[in-house]
C-alpha atoms as a PDB file:
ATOM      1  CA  UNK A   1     266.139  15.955 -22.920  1.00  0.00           C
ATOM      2  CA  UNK A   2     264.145  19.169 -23.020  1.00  0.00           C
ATOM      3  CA  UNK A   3     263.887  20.708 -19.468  1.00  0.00           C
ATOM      4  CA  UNK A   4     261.727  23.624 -18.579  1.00  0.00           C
ATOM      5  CA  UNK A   5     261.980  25.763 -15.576  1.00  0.00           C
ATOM      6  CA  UNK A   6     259.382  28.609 -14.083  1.00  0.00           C
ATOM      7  CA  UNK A   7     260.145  31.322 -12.216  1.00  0.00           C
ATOM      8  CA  UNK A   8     258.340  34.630 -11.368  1.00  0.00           C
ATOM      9  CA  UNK A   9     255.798  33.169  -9.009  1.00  0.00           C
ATOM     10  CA  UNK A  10     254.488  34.260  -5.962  1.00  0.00           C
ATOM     11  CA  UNK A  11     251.607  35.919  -3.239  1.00  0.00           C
ATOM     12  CA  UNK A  12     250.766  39.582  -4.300  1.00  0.00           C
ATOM     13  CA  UNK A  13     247.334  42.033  -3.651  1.00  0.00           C
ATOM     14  CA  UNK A  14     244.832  41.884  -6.245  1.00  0.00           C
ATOM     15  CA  UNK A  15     245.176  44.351  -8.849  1.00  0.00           C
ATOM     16  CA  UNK A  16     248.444  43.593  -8.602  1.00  0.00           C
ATOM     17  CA  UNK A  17     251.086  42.706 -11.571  1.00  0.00           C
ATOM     18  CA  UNK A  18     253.521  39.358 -11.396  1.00  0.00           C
ATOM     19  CA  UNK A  19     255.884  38.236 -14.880  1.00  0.00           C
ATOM     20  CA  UNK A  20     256.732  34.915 -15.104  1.00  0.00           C
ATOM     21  CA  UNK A  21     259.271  33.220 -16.945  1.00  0.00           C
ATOM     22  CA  UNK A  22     260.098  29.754 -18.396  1.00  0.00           C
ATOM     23  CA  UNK A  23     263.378  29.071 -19.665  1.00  0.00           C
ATOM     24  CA  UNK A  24     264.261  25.856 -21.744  1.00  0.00           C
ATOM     25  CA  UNK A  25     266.953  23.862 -22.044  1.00  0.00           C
ATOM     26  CA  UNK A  26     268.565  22.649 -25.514  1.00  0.00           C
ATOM     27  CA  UNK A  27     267.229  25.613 -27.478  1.00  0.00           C
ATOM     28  CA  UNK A  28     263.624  24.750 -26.662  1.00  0.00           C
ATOM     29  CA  UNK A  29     261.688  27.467 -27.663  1.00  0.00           C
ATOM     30  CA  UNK A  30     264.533  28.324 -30.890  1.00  0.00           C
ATOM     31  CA  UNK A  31     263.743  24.655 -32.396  1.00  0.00           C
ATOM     32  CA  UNK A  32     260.045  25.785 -33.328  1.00  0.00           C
ATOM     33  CA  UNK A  33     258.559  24.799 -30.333  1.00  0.00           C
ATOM     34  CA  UNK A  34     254.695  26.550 -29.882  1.00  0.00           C
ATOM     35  CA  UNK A  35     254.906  28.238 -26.002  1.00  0.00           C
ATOM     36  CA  UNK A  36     252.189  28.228 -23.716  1.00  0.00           C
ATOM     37  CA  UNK A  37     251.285  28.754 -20.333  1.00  0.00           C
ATOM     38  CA  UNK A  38     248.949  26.409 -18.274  1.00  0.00           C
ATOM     39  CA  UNK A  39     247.131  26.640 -15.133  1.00  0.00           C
ATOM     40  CA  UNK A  40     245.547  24.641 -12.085  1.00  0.00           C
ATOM     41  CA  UNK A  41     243.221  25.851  -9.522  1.00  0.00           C
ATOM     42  CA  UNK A  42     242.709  23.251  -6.030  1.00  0.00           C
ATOM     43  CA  UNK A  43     240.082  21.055  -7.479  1.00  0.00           C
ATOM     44  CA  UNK A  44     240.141  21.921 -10.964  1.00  0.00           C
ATOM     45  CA  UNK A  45     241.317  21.028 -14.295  1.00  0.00           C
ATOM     46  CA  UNK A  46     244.520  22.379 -16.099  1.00  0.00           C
ATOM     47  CA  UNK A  47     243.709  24.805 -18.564  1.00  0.00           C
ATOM     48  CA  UNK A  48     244.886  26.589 -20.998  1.00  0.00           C
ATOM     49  CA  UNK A  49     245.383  30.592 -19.884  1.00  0.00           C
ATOM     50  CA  UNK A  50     248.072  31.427 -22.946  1.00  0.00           C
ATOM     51  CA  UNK A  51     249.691  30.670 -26.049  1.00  0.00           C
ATOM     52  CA  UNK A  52     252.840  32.432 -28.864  1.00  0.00           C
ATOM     53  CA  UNK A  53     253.546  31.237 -31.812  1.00  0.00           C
ATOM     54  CA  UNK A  54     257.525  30.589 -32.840  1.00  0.00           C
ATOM     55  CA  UNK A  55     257.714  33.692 -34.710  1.00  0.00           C
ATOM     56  CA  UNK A  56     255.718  35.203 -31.644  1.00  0.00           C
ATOM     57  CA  UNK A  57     253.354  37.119 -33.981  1.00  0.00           C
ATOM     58  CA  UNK A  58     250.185  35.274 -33.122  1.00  0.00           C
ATOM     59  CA  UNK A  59     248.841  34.433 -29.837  1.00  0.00           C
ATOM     60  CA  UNK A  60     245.993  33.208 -28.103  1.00  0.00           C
ATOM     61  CA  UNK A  61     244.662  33.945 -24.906  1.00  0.00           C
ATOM     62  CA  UNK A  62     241.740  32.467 -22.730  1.00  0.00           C
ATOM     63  CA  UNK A  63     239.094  34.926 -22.515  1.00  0.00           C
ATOM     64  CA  UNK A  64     239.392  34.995 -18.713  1.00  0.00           C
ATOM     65  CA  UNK A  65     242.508  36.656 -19.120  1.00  0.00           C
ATOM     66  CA  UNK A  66     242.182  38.523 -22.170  1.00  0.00           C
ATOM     67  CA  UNK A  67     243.514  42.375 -21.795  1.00  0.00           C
ATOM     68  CA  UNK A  68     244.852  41.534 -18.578  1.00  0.00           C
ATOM     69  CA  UNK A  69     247.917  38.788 -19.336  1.00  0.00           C
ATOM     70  CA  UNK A  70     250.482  38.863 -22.154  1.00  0.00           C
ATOM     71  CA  UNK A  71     252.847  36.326 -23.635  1.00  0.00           C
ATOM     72  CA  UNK A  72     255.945  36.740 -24.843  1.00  0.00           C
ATOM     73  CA  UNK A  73     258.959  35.197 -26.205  1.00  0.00           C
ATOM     74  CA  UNK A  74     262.758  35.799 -26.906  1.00  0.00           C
ATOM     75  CA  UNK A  75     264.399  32.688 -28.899  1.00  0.00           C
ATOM     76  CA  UNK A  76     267.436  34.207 -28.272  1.00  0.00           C
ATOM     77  CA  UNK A  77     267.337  34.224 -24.615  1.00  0.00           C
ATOM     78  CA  UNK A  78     264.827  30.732 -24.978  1.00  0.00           C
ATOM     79  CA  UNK A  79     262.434  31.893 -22.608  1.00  0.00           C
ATOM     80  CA  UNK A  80     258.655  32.384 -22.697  1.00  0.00           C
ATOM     81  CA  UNK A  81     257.358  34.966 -20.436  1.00  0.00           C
ATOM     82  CA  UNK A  82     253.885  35.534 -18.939  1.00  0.00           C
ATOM     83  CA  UNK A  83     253.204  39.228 -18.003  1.00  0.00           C
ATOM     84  CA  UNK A  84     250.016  39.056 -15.476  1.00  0.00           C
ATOM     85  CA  UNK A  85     248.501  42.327 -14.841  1.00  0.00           C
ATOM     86  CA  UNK A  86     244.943  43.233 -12.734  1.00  0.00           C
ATOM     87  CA  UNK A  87     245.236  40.106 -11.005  1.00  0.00           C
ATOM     88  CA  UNK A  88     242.531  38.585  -9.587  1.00  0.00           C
ATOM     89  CA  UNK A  89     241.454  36.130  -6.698  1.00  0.00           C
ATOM     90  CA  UNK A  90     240.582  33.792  -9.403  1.00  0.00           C
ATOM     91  CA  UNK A  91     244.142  34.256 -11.089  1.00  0.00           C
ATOM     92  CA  UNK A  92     245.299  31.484  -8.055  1.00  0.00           C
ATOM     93  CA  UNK A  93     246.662  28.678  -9.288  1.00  0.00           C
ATOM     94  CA  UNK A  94     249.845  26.533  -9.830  1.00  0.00           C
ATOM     95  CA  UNK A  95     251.091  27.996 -13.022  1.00  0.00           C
ATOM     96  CA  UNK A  96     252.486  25.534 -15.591  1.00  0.00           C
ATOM     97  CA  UNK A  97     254.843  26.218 -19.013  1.00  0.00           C
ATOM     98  CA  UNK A  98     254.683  23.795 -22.072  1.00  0.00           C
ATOM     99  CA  UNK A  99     256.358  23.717 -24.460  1.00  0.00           C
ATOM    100  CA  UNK A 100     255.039  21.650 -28.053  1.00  0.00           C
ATOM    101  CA  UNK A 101     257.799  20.362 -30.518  1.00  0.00           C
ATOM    102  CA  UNK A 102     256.663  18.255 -33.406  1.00  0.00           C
ATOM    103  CA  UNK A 103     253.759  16.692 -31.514  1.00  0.00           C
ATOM    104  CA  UNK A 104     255.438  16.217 -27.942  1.00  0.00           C
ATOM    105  CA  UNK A 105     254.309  18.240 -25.065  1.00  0.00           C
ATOM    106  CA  UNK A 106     257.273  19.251 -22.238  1.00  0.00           C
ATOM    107  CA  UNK A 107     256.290  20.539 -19.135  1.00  0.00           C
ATOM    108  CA  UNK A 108     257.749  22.785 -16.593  1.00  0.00           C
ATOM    109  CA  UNK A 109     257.504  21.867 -12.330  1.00  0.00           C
ATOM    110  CA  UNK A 110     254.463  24.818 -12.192  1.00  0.00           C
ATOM    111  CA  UNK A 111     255.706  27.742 -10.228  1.00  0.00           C
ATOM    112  CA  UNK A 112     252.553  29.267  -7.269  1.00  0.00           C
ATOM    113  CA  UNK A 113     251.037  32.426  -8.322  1.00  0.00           C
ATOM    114  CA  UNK A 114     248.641  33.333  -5.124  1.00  0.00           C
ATOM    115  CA  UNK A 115     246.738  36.317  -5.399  1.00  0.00           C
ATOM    116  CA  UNK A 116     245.000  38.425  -2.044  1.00  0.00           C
ATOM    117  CA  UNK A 117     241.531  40.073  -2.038  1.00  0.00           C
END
């Protein structure tokens, strides 16, 4: 059973920098699993905020976030990270990791990211 669990989150100033990580169980990310990291605003829909590759050379970022955020992966360590940098009001949201293996999607328990204005 592939198990994914977030760390990382947690209340800081805007402008302000948080990393978070995801680390899988069973050699999650190592078994060609695409990485990702999902978010969900009170009221709103989940949505996509980031995105690496196996290899980690290609990526794919929402443009809200775009020169702000970067993912990141280690296979070795079989962790995703999420570097968040400049963060905004609008950054607040439960923060969610997937992972994609052959088709399936495996989620993490979403870790709080709260940012102050």
């Amino acid at each position: 059973q592939v198990q994914l669990v977030e760390s990382g989150g947690g209340l800081v100033q805007a402008g302000g920098s948080l990393r978070l990580s995801c680390v899988g169980s069973g050699r999650t990310f190592s078994r060609f699993a695409v990485g990702a990291w999902f978010r969900q605003a009170p009221g709103k829909e989940r949505e996509l905020v980031a995105r690496v590759n196996w290899s980690g050379d290609s990526t794919y970022y929402a443009d809200s976030v775009k020169g702000r955020f970067t993912i990141s992966r280690d296979n070795a360590k079989d962790t995703v990270y999420l570097q968040m940098n400049s963060l905004k009001s609008e950054d607040t949201a439960v923060y969610y990791c997937n992972a994609r293996i052959l088709g399936a999607d495996f989620w993490g328990q979403g870790t709080q990211v709260t940012v102050s204005s």
